[in-house]
C-alpha atoms as a PDB file:
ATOM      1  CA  UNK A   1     112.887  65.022 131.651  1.00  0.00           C
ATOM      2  CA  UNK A   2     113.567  68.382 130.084  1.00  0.00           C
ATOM      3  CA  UNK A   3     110.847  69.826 128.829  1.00  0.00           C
ATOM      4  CA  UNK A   4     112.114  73.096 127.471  1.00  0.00           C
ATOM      5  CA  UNK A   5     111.438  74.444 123.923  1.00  0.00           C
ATOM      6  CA  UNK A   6     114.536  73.412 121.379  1.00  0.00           C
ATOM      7  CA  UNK A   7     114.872  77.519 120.041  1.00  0.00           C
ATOM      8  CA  UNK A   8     114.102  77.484 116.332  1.00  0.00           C
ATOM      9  CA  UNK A   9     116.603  78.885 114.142  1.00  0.00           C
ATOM     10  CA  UNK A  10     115.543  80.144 110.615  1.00  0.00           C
ATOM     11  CA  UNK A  11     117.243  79.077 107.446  1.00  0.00           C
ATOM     12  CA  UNK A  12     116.932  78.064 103.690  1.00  0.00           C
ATOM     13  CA  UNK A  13     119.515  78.302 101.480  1.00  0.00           C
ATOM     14  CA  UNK A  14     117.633  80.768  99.582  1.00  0.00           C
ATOM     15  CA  UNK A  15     119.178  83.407 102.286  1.00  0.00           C
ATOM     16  CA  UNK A  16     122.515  83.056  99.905  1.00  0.00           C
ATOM     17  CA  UNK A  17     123.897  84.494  97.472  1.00  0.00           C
ATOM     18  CA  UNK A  18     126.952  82.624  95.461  1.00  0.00           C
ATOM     19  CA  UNK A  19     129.104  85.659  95.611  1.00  0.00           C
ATOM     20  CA  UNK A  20     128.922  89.271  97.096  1.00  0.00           C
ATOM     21  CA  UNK A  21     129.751  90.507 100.530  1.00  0.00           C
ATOM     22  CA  UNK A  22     129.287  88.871 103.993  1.00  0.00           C
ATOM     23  CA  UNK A  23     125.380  89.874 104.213  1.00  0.00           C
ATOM     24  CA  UNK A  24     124.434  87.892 101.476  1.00  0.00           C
ATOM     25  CA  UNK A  25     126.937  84.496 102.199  1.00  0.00           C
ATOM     26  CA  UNK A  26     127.373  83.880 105.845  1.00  0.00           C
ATOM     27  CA  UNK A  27     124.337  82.537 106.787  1.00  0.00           C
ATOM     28  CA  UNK A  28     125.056  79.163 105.199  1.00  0.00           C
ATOM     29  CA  UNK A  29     128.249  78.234 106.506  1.00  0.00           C
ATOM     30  CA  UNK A  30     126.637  79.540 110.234  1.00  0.00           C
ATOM     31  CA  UNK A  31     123.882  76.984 109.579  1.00  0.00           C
ATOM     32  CA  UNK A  32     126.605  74.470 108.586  1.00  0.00           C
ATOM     33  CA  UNK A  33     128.305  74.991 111.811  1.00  0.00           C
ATOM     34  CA  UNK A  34     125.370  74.763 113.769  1.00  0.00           C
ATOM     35  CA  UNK A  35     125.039  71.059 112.513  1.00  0.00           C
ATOM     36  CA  UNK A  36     128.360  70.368 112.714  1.00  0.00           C
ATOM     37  CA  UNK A  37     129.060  71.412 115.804  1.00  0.00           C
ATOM     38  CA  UNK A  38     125.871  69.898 117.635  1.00  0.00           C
ATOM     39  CA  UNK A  39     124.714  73.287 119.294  1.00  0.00           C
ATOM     40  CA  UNK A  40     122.028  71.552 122.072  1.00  0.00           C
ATOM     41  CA  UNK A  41     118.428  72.734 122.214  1.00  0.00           C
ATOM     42  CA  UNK A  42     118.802  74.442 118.140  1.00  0.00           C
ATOM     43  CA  UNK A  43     116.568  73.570 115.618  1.00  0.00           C
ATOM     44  CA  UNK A  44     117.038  74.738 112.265  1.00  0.00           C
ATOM     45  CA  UNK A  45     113.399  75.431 110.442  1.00  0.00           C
ATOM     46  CA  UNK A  46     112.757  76.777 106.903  1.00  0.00           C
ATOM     47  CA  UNK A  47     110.460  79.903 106.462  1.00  0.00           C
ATOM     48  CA  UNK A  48     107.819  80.535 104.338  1.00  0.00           C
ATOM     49  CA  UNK A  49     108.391  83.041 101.986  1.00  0.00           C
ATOM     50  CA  UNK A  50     107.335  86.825 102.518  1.00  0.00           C
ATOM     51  CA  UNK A  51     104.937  88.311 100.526  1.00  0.00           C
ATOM     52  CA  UNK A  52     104.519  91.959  98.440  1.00  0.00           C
ATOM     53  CA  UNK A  53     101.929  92.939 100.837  1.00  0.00           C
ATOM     54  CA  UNK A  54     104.056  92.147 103.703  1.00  0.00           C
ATOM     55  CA  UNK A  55     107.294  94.343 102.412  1.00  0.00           C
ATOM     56  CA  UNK A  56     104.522  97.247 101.293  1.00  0.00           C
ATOM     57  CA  UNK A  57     104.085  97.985 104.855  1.00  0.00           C
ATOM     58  CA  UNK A  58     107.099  99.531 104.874  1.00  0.00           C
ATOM     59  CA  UNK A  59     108.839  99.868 101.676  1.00  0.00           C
ATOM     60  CA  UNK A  60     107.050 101.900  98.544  1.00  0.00           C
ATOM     61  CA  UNK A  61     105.650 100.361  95.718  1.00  0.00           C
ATOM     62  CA  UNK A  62     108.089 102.062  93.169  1.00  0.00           C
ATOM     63  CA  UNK A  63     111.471 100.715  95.588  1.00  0.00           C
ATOM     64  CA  UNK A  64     109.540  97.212  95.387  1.00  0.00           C
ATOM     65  CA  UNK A  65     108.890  97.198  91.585  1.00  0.00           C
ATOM     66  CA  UNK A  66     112.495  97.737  90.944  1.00  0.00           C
ATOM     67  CA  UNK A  67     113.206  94.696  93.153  1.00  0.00           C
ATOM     68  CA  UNK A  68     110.907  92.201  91.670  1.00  0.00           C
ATOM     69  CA  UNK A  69     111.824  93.494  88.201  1.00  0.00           C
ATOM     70  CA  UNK A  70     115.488  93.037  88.854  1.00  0.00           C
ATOM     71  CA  UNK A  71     117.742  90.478  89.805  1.00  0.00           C
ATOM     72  CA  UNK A  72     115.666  87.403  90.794  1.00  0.00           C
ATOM     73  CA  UNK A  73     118.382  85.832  92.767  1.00  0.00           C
ATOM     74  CA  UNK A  74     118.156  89.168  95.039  1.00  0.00           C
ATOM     75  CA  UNK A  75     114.840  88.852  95.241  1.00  0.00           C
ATOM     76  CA  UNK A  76     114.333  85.050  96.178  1.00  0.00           C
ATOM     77  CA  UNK A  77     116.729  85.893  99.057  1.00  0.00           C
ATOM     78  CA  UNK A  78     114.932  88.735 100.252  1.00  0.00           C
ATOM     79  CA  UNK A  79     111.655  86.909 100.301  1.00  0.00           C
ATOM     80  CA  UNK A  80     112.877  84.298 102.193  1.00  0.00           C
ATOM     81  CA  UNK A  81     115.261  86.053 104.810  1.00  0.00           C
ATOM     82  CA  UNK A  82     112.157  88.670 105.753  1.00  0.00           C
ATOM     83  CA  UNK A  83     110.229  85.287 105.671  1.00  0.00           C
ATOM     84  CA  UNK A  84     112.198  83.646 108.336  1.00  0.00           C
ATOM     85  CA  UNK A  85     112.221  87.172 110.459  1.00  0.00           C
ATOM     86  CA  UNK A  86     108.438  87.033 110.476  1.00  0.00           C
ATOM     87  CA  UNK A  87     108.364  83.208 111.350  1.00  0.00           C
ATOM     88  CA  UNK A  88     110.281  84.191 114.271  1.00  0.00           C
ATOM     89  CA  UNK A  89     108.682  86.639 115.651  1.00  0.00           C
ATOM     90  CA  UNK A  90     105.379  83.870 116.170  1.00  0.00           C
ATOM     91  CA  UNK A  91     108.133  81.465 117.559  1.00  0.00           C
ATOM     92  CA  UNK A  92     109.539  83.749 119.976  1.00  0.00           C
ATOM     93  CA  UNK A  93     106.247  84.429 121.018  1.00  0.00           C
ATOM     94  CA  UNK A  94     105.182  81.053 121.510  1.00  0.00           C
ATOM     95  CA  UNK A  95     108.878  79.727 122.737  1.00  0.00           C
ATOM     96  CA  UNK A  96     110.637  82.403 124.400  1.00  0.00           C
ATOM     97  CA  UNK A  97     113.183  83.085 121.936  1.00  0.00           C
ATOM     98  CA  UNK A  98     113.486  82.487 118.394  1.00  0.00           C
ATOM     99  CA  UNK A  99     115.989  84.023 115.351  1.00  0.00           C
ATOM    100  CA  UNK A 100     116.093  83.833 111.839  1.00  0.00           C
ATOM    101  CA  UNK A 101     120.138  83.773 110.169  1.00  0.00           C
ATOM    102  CA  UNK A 102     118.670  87.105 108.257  1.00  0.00           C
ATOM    103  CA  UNK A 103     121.278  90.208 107.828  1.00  0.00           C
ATOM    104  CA  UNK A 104     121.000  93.505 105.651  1.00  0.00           C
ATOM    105  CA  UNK A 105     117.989  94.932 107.295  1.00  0.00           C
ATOM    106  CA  UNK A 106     118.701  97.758 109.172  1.00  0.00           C
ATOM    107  CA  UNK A 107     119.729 100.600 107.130  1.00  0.00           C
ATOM    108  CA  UNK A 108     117.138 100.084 103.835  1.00  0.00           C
ATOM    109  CA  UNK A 109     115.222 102.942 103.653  1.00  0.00           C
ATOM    110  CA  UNK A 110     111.286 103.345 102.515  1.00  0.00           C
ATOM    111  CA  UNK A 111     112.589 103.959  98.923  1.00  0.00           C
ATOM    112  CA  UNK A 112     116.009 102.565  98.540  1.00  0.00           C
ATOM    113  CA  UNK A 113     118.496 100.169  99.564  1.00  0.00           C
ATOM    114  CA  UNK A 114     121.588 101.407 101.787  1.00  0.00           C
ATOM    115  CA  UNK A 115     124.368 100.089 103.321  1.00  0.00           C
ATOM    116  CA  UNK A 116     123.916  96.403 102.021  1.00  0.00           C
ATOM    117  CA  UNK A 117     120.360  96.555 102.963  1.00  0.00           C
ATOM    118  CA  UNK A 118     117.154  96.021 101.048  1.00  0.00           C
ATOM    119  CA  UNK A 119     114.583  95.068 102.836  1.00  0.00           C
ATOM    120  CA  UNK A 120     114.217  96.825 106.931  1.00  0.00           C
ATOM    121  CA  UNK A 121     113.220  92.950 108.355  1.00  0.00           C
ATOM    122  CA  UNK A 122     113.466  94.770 111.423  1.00  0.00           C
ATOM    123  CA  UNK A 123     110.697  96.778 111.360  1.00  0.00           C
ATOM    124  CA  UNK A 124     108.528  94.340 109.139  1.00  0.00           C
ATOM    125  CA  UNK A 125     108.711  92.401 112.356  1.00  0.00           C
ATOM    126  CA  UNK A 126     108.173  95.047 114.305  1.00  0.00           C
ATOM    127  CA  UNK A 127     104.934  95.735 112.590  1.00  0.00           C
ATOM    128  CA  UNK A 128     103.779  92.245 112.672  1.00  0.00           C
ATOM    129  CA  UNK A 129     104.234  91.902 116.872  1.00  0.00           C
ATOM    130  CA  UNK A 130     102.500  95.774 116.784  1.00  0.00           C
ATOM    131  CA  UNK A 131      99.402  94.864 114.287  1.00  0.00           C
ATOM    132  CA  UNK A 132      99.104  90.645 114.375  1.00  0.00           C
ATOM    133  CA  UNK A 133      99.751  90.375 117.758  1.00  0.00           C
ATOM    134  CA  UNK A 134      98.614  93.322 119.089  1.00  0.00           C
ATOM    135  CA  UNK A 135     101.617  94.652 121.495  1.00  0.00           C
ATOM    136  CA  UNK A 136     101.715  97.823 122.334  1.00  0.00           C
ATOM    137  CA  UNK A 137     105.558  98.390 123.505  1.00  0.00           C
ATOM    138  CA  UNK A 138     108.649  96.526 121.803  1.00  0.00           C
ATOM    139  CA  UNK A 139     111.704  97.386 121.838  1.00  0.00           C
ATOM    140  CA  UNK A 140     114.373  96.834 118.896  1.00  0.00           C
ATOM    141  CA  UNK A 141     118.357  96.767 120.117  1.00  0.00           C
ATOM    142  CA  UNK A 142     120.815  97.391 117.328  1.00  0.00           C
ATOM    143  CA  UNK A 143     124.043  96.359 118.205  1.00  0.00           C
ATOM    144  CA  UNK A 144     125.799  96.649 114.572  1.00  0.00           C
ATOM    145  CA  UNK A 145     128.923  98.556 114.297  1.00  0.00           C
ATOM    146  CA  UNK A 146     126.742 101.274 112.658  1.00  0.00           C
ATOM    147  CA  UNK A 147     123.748 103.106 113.239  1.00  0.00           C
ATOM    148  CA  UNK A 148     120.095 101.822 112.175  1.00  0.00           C
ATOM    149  CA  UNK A 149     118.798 104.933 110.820  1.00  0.00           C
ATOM    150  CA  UNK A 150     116.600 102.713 107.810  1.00  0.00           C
ATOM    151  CA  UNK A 151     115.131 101.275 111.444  1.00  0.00           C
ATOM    152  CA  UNK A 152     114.595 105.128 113.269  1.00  0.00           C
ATOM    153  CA  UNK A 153     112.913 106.535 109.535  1.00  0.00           C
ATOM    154  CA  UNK A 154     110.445 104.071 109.518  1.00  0.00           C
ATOM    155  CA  UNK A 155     109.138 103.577 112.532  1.00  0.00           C
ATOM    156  CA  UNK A 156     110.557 106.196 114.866  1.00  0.00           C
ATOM    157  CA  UNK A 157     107.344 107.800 115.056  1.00  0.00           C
ATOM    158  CA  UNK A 158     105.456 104.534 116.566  1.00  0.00           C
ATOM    159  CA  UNK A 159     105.205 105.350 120.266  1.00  0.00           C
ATOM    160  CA  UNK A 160     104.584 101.781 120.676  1.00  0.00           C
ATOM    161  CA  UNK A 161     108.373 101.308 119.920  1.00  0.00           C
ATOM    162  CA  UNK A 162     111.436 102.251 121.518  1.00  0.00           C
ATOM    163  CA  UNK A 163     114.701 101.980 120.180  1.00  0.00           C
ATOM    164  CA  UNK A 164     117.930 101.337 121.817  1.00  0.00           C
ATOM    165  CA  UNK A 165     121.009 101.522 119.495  1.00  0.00           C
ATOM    166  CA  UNK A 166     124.761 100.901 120.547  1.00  0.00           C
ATOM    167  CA  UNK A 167     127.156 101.679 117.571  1.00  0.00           C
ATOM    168  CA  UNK A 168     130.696 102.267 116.795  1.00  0.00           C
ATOM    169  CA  UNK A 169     130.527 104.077 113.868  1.00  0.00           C
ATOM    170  CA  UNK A 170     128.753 107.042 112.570  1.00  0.00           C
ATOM    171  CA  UNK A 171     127.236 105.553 109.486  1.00  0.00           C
ATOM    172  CA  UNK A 172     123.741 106.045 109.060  1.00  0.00           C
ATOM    173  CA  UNK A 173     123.417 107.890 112.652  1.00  0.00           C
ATOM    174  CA  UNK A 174     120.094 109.588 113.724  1.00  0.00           C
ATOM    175  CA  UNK A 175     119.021 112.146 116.140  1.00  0.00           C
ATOM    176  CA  UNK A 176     115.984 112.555 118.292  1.00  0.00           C
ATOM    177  CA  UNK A 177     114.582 114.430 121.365  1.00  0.00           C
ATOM    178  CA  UNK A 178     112.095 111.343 122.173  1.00  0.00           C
ATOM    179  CA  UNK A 179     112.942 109.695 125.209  1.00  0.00           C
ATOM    180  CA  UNK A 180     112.339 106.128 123.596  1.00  0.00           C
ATOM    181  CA  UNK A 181     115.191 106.894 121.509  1.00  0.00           C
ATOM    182  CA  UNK A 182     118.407 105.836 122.686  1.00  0.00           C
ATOM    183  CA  UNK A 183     121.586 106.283 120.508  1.00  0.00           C
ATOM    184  CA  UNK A 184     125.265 106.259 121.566  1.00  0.00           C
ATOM    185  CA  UNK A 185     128.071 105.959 119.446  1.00  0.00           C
ATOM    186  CA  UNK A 186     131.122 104.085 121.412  1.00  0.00           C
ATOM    187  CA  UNK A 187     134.887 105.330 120.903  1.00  0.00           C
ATOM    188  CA  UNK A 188     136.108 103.723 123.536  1.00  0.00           C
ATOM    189  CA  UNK A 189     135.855  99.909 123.954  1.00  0.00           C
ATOM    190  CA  UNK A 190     136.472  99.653 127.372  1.00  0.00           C
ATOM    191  CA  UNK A 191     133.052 101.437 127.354  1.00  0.00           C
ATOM    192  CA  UNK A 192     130.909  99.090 125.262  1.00  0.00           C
ATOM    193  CA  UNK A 193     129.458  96.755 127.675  1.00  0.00           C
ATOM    194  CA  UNK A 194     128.886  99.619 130.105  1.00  0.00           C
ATOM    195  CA  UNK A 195     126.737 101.378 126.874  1.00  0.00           C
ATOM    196  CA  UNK A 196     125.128  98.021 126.353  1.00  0.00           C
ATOM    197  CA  UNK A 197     123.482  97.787 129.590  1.00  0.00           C
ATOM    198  CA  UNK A 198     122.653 101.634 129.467  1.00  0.00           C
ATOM    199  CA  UNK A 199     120.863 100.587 125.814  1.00  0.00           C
ATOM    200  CA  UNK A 200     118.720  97.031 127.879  1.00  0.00           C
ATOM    201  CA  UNK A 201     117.910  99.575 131.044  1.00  0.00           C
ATOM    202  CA  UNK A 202     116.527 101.872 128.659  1.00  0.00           C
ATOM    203  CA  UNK A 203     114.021  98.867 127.181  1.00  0.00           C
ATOM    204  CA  UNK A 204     113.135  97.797 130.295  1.00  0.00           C
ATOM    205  CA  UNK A 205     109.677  96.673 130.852  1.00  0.00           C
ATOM    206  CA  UNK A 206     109.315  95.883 126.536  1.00  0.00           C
ATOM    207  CA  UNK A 207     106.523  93.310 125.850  1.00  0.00           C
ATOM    208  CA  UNK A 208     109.363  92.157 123.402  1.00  0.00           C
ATOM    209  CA  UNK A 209     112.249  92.273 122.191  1.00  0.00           C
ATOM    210  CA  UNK A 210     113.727  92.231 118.053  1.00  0.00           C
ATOM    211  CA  UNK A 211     117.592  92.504 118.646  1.00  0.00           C
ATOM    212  CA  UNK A 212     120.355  93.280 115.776  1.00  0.00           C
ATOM    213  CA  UNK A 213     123.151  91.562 116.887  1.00  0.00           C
ATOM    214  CA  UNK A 214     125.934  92.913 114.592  1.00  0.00           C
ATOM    215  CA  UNK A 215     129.312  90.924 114.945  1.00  0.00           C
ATOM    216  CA  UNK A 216     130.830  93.922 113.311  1.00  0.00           C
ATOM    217  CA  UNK A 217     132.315  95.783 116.346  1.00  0.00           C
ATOM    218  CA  UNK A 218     134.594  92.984 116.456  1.00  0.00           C
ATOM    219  CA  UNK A 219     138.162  94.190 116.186  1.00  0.00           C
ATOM    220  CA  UNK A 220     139.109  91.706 113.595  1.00  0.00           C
ATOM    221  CA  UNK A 221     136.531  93.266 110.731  1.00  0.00           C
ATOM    222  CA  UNK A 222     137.264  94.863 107.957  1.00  0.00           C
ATOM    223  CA  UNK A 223     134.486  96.660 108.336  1.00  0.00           C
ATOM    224  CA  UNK A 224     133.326  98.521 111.433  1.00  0.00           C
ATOM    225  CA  UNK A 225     135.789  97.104 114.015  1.00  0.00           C
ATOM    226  CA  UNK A 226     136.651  98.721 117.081  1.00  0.00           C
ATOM    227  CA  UNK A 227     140.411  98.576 118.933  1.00  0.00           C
ATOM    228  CA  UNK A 228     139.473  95.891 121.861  1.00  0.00           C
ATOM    229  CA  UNK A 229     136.281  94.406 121.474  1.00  0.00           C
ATOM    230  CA  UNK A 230     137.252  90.955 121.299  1.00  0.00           C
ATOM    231  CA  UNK A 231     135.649  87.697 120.740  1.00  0.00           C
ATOM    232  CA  UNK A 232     135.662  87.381 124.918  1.00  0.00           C
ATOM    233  CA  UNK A 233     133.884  91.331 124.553  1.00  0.00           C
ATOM    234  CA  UNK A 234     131.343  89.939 122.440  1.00  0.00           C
ATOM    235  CA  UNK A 235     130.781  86.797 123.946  1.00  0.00           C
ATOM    236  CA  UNK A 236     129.937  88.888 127.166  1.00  0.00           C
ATOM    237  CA  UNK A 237     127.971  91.528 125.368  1.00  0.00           C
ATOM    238  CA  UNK A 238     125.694  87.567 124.351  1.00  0.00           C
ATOM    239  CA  UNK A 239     125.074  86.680 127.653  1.00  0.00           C
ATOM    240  CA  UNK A 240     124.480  90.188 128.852  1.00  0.00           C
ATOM    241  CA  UNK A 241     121.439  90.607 126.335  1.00  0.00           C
ATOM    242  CA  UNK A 242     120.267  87.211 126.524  1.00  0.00           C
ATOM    243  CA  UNK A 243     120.389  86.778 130.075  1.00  0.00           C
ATOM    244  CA  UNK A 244     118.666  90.229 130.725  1.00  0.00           C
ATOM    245  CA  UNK A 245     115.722  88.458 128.148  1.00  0.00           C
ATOM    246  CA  UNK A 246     115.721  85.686 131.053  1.00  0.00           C
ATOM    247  CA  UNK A 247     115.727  87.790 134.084  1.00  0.00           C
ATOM    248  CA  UNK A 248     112.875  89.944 132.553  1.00  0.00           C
ATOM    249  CA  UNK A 249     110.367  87.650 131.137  1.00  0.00           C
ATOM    250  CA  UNK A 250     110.996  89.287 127.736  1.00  0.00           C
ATOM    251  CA  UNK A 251     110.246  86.981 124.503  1.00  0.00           C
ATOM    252  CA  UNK A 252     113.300  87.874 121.864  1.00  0.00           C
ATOM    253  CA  UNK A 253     113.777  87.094 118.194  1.00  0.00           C
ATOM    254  CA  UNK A 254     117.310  87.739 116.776  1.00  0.00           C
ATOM    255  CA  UNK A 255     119.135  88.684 113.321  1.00  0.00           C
ATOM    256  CA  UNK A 256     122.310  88.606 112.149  1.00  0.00           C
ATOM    257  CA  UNK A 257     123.224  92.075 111.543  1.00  0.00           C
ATOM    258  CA  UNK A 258     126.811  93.058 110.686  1.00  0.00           C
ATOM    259  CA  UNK A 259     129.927  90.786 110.256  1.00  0.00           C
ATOM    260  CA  UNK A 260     132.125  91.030 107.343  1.00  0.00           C
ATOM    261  CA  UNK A 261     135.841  89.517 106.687  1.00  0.00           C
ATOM    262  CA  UNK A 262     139.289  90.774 107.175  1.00  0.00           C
ATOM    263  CA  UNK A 263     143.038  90.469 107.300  1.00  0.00           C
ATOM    264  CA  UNK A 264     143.036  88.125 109.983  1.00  0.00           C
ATOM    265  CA  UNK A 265     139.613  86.534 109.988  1.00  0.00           C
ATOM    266  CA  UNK A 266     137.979  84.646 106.753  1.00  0.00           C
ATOM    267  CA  UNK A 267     134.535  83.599 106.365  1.00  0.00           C
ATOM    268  CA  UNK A 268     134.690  80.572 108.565  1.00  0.00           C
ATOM    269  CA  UNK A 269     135.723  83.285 111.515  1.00  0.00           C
ATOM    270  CA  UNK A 270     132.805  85.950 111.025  1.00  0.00           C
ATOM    271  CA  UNK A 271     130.481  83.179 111.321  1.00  0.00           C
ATOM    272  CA  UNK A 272     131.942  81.174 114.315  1.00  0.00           C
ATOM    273  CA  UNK A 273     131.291  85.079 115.578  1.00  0.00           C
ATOM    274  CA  UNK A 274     127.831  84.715 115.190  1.00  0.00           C
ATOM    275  CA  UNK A 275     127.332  81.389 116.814  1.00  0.00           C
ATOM    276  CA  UNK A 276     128.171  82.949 119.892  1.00  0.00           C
ATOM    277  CA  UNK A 277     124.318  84.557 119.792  1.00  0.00           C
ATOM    278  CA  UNK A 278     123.175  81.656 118.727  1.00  0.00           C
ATOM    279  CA  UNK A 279     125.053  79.466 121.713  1.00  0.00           C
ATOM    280  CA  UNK A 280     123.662  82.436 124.307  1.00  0.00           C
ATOM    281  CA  UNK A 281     120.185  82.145 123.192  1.00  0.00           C
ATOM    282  CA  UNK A 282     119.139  78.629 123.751  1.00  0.00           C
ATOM    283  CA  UNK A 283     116.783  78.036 126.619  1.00  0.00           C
END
């Protein structure tokens, strides 16, 4: 009989959006294709909502105000996404691994929203492994076409946290002396799995892991792509983090990150992207 834990995936449909760009539509048709496609040992939960006192860890009380006095379609979506990233950090704890179909975290700032992003789920999460369940050295992997510098303002001064952050672009980029800071910005794509394991040796001996695993680099965006990394790049990049989770012992929840439409590759594409985490990450 197998006995091993089905990995719970994160979802409600109050993720989406009706309209607006990639980070605020793709995680339905990704939980559509999860069901439709029978991924084994996936099971789709819904989170509970996050709450103000959760998101004022890290995010002022002016930014926040603006939020819940704007757009309440934003902000049902942002309660429930950073929701679902908290949920999984207790799963991935319990289970091994655990993920929640959240995206637009990485670049919002203490004040302000950047680059698509609102709310830093990233480092909520990070806080609640740090403070609920008392760890005292996580790592976060960023694997979006651009930089998480949202991620590196907010907690970059947390020695309990190192950060390990493979990009192709220079957007939101960051600098540091700190030697649990590990940033490399990849021009050449028959160098990106190379930089990848550089970024996992550098987290090596993390109580746990919160990885961003952007779908962006992928040639094929309209945003963020790099000249040769394919889908067979990315699928390898998968099994390279997941399977170093394995070898190591190391509990990992998962987001979305990056992954946006273009010429050649609709909505239907960017999300069949992201199923290839998703089919990597299953015990």
């Amino acid at each position: 009989m197998n006995t091993k834990p089905r990995t719970k995936i994160f979802y409600d449909d109050d993720y989406v959006l009706d309209s607006g760009i990639e980070t605020r539509t793709k995680a339905k048709p990704i939980a559509k294709l999860i069901v439709s496609e029978g991924v084994p040992g996936v099971e789709v939960c819904s989170p509970r909502k996050a709450t103000r006192a959760e998101l004022e860890e890290v995010h002022s009380s002016e930014y926040l105000d603006s939020l819940w006095n704007g757009v309440q379609d934003l902000l049902r979506s942002l309660l429930a996404s950073t929701g679902g990233v908290l949920d999984a950090v207790d799963q991935a704890l319990i289970d091994g691994f655990s993920a929640s179909l959240s995206s637009g975290l990485h670049h919002a700032k203490r004040t302000h929203e950047e680059g698509f992003c609102f709310i830093n789920g990233l480092v909520i999460a990070a806080l609640r492994a740090l403070n609920v369940h008392k760890l005292t050295d996580i790592g976060i992997l960023d694997l979006d076409a651009h930089c998480g510098g949202g991620t590196f303002q907010l907690i970059g001064n947390d020695a309990r946290v190192r950060l390990a952050d493979v990009s192709t672009n220079t957007y939101d980029s960051w600098k540091s002396s700190e030697l649990r800071h590990h940033l490399k910005i990849v021009r050449d794509s028959n160098n990106y799995l190379n930089e990848v394991e550089k970024a996992l040796k550098h987290l090596s001996g993390v109580q746990f892991l919160i990885y961003n695993a952007g779908m962006d680099p992928f040639e094929g965006c309209g945003i963020g792509g790099l000249s040769g990394i394919t889908r067979e790049v990315l699928q390898q990049r998968e099994k390279l983090v997941a399977d170093w989770c394995r070898e190591n012992k190391v509990p990992a929840l998962y987001v979305l990150a990056g992954g946006y439409e273009g010429p050649n590759l609709d909505l239907e594409g960017v999300a069949r992207l992201h199923l290839l985490t998703i089919k990597e990450f299953v015990h």
